[in-house]
C-alpha atoms as a PDB file:
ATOM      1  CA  UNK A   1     -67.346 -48.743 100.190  1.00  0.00           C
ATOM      2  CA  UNK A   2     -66.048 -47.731 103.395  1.00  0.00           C
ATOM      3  CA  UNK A   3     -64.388 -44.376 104.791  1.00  0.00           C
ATOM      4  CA  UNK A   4     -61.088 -44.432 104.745  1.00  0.00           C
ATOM      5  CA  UNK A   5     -59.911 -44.127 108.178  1.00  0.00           C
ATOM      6  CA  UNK A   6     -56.735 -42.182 107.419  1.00  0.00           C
ATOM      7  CA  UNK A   7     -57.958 -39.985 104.515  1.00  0.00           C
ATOM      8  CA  UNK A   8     -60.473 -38.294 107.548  1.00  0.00           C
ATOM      9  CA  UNK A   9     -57.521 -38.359 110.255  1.00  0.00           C
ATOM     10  CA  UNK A  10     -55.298 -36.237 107.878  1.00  0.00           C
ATOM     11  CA  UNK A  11     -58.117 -33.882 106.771  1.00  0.00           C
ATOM     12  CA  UNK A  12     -58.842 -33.312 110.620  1.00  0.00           C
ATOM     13  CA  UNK A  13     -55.274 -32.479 111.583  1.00  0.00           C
ATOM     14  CA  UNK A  14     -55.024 -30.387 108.018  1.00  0.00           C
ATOM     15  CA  UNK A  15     -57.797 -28.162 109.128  1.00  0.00           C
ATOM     16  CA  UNK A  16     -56.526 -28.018 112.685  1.00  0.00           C
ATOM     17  CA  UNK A  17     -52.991 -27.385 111.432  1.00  0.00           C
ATOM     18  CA  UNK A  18     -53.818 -24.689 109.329  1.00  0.00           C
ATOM     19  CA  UNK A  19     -55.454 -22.432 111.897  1.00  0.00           C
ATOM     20  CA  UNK A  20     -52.358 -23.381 114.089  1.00  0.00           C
ATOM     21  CA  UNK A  21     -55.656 -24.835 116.468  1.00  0.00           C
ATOM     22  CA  UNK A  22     -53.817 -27.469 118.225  1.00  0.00           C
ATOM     23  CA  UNK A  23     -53.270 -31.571 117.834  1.00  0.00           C
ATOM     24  CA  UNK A  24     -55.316 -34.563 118.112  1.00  0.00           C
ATOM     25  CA  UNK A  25     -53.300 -37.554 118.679  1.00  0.00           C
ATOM     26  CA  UNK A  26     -54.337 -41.190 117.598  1.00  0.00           C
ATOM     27  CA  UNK A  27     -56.248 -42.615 120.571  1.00  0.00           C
ATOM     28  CA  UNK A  28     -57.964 -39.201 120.875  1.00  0.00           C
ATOM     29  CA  UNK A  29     -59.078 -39.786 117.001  1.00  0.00           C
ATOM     30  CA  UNK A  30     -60.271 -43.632 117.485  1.00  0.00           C
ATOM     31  CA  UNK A  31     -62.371 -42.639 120.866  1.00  0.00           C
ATOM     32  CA  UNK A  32     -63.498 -39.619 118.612  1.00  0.00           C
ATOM     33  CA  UNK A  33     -64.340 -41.363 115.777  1.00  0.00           C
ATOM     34  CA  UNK A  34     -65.682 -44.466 116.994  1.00  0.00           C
ATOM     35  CA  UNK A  35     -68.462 -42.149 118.617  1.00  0.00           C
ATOM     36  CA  UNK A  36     -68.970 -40.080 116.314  1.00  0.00           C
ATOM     37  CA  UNK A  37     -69.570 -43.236 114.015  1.00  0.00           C
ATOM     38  CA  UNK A  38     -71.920 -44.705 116.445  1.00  0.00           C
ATOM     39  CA  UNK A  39     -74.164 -41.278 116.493  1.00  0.00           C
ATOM     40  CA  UNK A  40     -74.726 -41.488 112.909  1.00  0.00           C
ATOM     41  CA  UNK A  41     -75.206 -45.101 112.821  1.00  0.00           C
ATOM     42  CA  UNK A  42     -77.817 -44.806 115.357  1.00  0.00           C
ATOM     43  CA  UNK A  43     -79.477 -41.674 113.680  1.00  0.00           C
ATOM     44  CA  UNK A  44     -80.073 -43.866 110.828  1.00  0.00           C
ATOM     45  CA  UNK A  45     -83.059 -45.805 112.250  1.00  0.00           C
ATOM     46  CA  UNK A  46     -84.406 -42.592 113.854  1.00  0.00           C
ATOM     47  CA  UNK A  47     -83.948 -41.235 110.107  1.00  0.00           C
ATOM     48  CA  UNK A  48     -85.391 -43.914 108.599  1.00  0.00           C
ATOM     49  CA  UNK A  49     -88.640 -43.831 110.549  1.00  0.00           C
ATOM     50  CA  UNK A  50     -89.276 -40.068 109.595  1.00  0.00           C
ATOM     51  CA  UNK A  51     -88.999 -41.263 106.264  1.00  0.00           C
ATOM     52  CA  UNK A  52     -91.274 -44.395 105.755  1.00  0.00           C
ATOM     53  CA  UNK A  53     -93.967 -41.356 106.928  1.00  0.00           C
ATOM     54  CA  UNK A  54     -93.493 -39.076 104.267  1.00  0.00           C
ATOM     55  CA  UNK A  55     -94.151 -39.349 100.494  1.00  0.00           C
ATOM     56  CA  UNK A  56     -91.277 -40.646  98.825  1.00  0.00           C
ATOM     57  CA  UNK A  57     -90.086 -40.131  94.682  1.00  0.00           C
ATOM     58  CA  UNK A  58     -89.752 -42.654  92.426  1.00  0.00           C
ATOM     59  CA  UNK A  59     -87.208 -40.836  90.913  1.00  0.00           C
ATOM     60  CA  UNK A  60     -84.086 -43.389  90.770  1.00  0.00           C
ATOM     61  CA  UNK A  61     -81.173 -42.482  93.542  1.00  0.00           C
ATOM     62  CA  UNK A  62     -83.549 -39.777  95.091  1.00  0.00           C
ATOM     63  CA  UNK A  63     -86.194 -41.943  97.374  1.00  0.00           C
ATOM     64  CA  UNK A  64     -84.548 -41.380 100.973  1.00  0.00           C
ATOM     65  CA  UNK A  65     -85.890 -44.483 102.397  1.00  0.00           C
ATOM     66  CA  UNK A  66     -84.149 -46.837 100.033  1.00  0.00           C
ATOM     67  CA  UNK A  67     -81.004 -44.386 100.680  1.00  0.00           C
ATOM     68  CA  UNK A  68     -81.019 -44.785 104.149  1.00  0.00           C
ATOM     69  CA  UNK A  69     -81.670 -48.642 104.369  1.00  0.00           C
ATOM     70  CA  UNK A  70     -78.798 -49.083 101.558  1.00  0.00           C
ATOM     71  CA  UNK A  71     -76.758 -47.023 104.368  1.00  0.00           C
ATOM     72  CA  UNK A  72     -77.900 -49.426 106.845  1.00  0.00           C
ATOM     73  CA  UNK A  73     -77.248 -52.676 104.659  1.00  0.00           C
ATOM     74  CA  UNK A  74     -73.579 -52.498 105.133  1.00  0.00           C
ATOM     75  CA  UNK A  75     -73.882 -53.478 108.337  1.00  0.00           C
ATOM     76  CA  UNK A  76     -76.827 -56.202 107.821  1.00  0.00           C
ATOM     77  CA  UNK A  77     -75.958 -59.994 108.590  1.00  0.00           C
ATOM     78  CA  UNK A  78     -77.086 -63.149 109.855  1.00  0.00           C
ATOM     79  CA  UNK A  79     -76.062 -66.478 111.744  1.00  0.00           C
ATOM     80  CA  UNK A  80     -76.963 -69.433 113.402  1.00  0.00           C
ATOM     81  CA  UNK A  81     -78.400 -69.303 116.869  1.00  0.00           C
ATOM     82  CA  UNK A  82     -76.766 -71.978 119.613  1.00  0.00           C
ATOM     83  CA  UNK A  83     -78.603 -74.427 121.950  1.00  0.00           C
ATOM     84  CA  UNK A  84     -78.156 -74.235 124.951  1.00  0.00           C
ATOM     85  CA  UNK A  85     -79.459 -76.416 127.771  1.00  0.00           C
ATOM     86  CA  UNK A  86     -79.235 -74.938 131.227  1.00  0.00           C
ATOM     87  CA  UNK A  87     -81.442 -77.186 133.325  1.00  0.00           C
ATOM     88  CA  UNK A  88     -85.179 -76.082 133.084  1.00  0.00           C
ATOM     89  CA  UNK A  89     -84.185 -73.248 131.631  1.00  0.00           C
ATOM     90  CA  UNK A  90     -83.476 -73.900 128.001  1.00  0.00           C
ATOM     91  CA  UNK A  91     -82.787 -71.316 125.076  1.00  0.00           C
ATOM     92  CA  UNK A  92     -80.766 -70.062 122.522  1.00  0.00           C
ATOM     93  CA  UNK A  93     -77.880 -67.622 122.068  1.00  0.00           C
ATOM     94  CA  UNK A  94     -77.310 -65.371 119.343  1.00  0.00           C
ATOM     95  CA  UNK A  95     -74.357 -65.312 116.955  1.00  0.00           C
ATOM     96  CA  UNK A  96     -71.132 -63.836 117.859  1.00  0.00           C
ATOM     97  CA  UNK A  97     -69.861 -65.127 114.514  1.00  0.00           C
ATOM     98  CA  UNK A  98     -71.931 -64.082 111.395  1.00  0.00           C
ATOM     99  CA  UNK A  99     -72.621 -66.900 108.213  1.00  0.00           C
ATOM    100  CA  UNK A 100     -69.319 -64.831 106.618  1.00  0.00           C
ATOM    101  CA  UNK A 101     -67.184 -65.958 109.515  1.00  0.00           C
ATOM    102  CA  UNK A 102     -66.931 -62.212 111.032  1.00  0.00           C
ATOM    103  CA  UNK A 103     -66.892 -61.489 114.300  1.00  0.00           C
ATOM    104  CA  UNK A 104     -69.785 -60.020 115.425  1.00  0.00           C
ATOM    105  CA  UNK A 105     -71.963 -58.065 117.681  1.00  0.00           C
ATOM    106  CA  UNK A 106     -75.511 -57.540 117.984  1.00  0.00           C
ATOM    107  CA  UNK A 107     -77.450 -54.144 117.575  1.00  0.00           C
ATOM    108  CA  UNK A 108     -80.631 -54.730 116.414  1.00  0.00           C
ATOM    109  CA  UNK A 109     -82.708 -58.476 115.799  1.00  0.00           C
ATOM    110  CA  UNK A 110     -84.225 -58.765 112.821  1.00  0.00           C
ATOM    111  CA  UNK A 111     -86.195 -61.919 111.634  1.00  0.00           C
ATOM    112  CA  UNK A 112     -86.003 -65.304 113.165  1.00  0.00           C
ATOM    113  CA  UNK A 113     -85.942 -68.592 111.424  1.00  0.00           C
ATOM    114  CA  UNK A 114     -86.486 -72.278 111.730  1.00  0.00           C
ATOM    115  CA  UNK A 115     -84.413 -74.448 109.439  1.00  0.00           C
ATOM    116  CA  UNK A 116     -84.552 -71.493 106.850  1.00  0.00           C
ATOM    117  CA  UNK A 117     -88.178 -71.741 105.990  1.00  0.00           C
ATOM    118  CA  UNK A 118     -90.607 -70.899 108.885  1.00  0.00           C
ATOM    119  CA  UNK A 119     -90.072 -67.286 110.202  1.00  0.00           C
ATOM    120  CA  UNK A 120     -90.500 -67.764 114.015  1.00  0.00           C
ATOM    121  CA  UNK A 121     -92.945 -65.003 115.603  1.00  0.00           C
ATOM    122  CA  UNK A 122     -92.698 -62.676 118.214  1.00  0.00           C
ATOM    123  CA  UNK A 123     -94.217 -62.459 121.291  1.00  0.00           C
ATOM    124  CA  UNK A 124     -94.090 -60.756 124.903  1.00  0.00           C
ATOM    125  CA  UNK A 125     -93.480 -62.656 128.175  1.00  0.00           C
ATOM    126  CA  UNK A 126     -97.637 -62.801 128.944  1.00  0.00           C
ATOM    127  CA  UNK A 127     -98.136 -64.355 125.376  1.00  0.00           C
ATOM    128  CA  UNK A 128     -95.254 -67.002 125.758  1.00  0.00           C
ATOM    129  CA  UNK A 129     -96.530 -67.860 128.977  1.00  0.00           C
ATOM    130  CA  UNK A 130    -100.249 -68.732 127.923  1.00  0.00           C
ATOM    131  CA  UNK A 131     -99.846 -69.209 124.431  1.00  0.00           C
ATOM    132  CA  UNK A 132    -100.042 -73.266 125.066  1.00  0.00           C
ATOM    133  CA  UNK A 133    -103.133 -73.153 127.235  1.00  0.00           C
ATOM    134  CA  UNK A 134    -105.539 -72.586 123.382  1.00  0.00           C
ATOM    135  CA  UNK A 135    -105.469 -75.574 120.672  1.00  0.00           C
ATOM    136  CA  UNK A 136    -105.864 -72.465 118.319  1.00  0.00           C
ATOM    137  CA  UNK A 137    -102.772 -70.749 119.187  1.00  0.00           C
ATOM    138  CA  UNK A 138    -100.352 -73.388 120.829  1.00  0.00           C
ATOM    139  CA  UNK A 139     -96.853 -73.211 118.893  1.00  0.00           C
ATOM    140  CA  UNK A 140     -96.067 -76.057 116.248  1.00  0.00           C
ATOM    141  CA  UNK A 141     -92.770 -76.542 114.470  1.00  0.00           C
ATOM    142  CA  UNK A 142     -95.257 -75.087 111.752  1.00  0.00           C
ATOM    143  CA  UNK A 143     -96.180 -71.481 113.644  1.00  0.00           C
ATOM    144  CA  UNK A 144     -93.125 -71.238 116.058  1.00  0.00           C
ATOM    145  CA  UNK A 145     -92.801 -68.372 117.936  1.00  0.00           C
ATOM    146  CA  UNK A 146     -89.822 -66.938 120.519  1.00  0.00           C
ATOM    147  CA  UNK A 147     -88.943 -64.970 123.582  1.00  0.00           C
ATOM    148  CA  UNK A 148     -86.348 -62.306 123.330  1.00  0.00           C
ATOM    149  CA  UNK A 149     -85.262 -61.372 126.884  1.00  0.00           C
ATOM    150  CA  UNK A 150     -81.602 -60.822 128.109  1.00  0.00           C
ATOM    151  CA  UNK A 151     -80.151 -61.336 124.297  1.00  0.00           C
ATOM    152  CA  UNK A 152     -81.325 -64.686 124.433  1.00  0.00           C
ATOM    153  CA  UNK A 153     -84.377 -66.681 122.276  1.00  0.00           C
ATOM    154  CA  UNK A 154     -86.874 -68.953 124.401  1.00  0.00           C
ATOM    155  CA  UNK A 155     -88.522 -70.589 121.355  1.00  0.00           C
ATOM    156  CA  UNK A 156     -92.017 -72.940 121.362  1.00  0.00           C
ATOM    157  CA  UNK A 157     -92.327 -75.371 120.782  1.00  0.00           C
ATOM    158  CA  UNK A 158     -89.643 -76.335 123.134  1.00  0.00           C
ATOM    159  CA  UNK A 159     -88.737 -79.804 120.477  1.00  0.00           C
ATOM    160  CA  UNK A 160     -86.978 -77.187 118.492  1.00  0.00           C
ATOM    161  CA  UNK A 161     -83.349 -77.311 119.527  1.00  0.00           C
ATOM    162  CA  UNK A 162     -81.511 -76.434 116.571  1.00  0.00           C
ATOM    163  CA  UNK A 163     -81.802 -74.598 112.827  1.00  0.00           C
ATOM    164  CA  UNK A 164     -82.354 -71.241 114.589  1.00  0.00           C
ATOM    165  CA  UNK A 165     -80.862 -68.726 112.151  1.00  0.00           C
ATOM    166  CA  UNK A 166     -81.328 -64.885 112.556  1.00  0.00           C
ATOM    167  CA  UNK A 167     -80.814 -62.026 110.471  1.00  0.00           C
ATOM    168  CA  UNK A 168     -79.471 -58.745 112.366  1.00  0.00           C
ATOM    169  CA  UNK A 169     -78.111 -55.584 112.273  1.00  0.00           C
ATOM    170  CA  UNK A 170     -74.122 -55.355 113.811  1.00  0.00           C
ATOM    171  CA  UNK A 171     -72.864 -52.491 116.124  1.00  0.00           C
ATOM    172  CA  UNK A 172     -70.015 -51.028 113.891  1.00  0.00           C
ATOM    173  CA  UNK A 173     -66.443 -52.242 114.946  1.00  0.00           C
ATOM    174  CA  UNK A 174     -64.530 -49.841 116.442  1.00  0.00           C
ATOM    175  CA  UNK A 175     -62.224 -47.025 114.294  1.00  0.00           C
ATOM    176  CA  UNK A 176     -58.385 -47.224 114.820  1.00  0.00           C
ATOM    177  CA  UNK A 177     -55.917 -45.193 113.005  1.00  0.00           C
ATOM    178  CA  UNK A 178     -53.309 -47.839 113.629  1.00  0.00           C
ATOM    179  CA  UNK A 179     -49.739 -46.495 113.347  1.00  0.00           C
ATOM    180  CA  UNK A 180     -45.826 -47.277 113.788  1.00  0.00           C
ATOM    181  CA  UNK A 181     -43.440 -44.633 115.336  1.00  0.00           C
ATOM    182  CA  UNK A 182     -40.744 -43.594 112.775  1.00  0.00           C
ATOM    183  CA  UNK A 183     -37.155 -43.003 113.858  1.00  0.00           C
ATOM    184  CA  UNK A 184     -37.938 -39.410 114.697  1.00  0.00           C
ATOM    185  CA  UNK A 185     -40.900 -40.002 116.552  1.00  0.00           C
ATOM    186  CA  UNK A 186     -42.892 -39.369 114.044  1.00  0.00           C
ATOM    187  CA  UNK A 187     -46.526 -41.577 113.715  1.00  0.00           C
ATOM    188  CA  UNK A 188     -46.592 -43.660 110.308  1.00  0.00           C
ATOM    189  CA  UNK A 189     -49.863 -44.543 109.610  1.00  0.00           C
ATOM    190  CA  UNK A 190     -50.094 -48.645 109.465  1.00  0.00           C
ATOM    191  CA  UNK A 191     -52.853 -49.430 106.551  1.00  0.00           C
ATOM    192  CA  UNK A 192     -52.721 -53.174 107.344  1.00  0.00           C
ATOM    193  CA  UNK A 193     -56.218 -54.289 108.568  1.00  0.00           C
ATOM    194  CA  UNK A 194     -55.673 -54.630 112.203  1.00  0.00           C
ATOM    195  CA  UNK A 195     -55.877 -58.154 114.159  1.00  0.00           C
ATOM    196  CA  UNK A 196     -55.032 -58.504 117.498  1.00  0.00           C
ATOM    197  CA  UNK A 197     -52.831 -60.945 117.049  1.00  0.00           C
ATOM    198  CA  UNK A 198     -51.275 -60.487 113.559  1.00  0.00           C
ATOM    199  CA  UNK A 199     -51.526 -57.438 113.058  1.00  0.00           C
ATOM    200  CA  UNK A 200     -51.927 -55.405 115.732  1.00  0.00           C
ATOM    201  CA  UNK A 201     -50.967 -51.543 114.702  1.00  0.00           C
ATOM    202  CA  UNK A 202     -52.683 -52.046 111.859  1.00  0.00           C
ATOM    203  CA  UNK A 203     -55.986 -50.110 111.172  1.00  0.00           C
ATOM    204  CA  UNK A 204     -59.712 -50.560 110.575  1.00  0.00           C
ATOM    205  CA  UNK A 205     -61.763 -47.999 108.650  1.00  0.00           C
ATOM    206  CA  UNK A 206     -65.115 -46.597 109.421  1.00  0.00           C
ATOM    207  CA  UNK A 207     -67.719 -48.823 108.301  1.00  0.00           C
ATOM    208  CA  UNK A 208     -69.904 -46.340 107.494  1.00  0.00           C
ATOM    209  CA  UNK A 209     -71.433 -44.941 103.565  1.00  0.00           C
ATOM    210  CA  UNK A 210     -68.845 -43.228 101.796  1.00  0.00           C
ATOM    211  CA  UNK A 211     -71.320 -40.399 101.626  1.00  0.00           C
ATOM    212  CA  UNK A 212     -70.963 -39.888 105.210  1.00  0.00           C
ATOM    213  CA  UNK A 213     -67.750 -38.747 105.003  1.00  0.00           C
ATOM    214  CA  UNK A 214     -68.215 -34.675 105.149  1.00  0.00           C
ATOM    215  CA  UNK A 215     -70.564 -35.100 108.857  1.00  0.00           C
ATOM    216  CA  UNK A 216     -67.684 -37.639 110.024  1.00  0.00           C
ATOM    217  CA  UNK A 217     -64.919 -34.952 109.366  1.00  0.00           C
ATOM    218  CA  UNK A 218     -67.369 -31.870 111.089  1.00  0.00           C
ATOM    219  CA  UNK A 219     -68.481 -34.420 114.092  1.00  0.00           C
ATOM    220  CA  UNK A 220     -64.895 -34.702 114.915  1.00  0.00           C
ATOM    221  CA  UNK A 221     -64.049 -31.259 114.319  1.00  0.00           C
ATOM    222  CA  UNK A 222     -66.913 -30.313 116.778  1.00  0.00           C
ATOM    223  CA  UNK A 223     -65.326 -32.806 119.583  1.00  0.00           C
ATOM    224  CA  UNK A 224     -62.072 -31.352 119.166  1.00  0.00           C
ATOM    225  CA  UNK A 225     -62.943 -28.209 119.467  1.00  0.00           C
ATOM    226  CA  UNK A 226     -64.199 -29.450 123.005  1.00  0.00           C
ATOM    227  CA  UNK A 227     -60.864 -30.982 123.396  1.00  0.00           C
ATOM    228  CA  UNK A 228     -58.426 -28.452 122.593  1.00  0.00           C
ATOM    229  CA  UNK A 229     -60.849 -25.947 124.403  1.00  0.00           C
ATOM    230  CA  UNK A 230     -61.170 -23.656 121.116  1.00  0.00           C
ATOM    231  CA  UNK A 231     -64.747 -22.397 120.787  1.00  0.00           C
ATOM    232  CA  UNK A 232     -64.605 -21.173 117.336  1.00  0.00           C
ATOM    233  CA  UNK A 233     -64.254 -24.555 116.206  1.00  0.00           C
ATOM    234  CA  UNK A 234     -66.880 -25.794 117.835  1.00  0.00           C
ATOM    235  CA  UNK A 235     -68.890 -23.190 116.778  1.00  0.00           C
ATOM    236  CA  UNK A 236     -68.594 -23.570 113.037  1.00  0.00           C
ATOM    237  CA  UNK A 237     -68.637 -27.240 113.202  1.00  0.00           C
ATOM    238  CA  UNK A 238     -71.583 -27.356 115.075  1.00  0.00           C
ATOM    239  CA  UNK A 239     -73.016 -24.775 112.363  1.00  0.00           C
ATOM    240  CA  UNK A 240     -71.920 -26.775 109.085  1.00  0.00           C
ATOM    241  CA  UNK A 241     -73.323 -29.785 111.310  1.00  0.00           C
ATOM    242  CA  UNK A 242     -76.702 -28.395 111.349  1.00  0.00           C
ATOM    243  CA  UNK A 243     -76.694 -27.407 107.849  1.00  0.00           C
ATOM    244  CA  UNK A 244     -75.715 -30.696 106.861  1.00  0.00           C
ATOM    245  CA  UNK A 245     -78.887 -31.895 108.556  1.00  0.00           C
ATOM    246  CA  UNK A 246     -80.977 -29.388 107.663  1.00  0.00           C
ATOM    247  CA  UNK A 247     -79.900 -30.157 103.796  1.00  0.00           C
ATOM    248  CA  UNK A 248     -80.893 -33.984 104.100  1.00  0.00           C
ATOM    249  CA  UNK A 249     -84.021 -33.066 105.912  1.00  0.00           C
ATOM    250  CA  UNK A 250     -85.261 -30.937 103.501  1.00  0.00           C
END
């Protein structure tokens, strides 16, 4: 389940309101939040490798490593690879359109497949280059192996020129508080799910855990404080910040 985008952008004003701190308007929120989303997305890999080294409980809802890759599932996909040919130079693309029909981008590869069976290794430029020169070790449609340079796949054997899937991990779309302007000027929060074409004012939510919700709302106090030049705010957002952290850490 997904953070509502509004639900945060009221609480944020609220608590600015109420101390009479100042205003954030809407495209200050969506460059706000779609930062502050993309800190604690990329803090959960960091996270998550802390973890795997420490003892974890078997204690249902309490073992931190399967909390933190359940975070990380919502964004977890996969797709089919193109071929392309490009002279001597011939490789494959990655998916800018997931198997759900989303649109897509890239964060982090994760396995490689051929025709849904054969996981595809990994190897560094040296290896690809001499890999062929040893019977033991030259690539088969059996023991494939790929390339990944530039966001594109170089895959041996080179008859392989299609059923490339991958799974990956997306960047998180962007956060927009869409909104109409009411007849007294007023911004009217639009809780269509925006399109660029269709709907266009409409909104998209942060893609991140629910339970992620409290550090969204402090992250974006703490840049507003920066904003509106109040260093109060920052202060105790920054403080409740490092609590937060301190809590999940400990």
């Amino acid at each position: 389940m997904a953070i509502n985008v509004n639900t945060v952008y009221q609480t944020v004003l609220l608590i600015l309101n109420k101390e009479q701190r100042g205003y954030m308007t809407p495209t200050e929120f969506n460059s706000i939040g779609t930062q502050v989303q993309l800190e604690i997305f990329e803090k959960y890999f960091e996270d998550l490798n802390q973890q795997i080294r420490v003892p974890q409980t078997d204690t249902d809802y309490a073992d931190r490593v399967a909390n933190l890759d359940e975070k990380i599932a919502e964004f977890k996909t996969f797709g089919s690879a193109s071929y392309v040919t490009n002279g001597l130079l011939n490789y494959f693309t990655l998916p800018d359109v997931d198997s759900y029909n989303n649109n897509v981008e890239l964060y982090r590869l994760g396995n490689v497949v051929y025709n849904n069976e054969t996981e595809v290794q990994r190897v560094d430029r040296s290896d690809f280059y001499n890999i062929d020169k040893s019977k033991l070790t030259k690539p088969s449609t059996g023991f494939p192996v790929y390339l990944y340079e530039s966001n594109f796949l170089y895959v041996k054997p080179t008859t392989i020129t299609s059923g490339i899937n991958v799974d990956f991990v997306k960047k998180p779309s962007d956060v927009i508080w869409g909104f109409t302007v009411g007849s007294l000027g007023q911004y009217i929060n639009n809780a269509e799910v925006y399109n660029v074409s269709t709907q266009p004012t409409g909104s998209l939510n942060f893609e991140l855990h629910v339970s992620e919700q409290t550090e969204v709302i402090l992250k974006i106090l703490l840049y507003a404080g920066i904003i509106i030049r109040d260093p109060q705010i920052v202060q105790a957002a920054a403080q409740q910040v490092q609590a937060e952290e301190i809590n999940k850490k400990s």
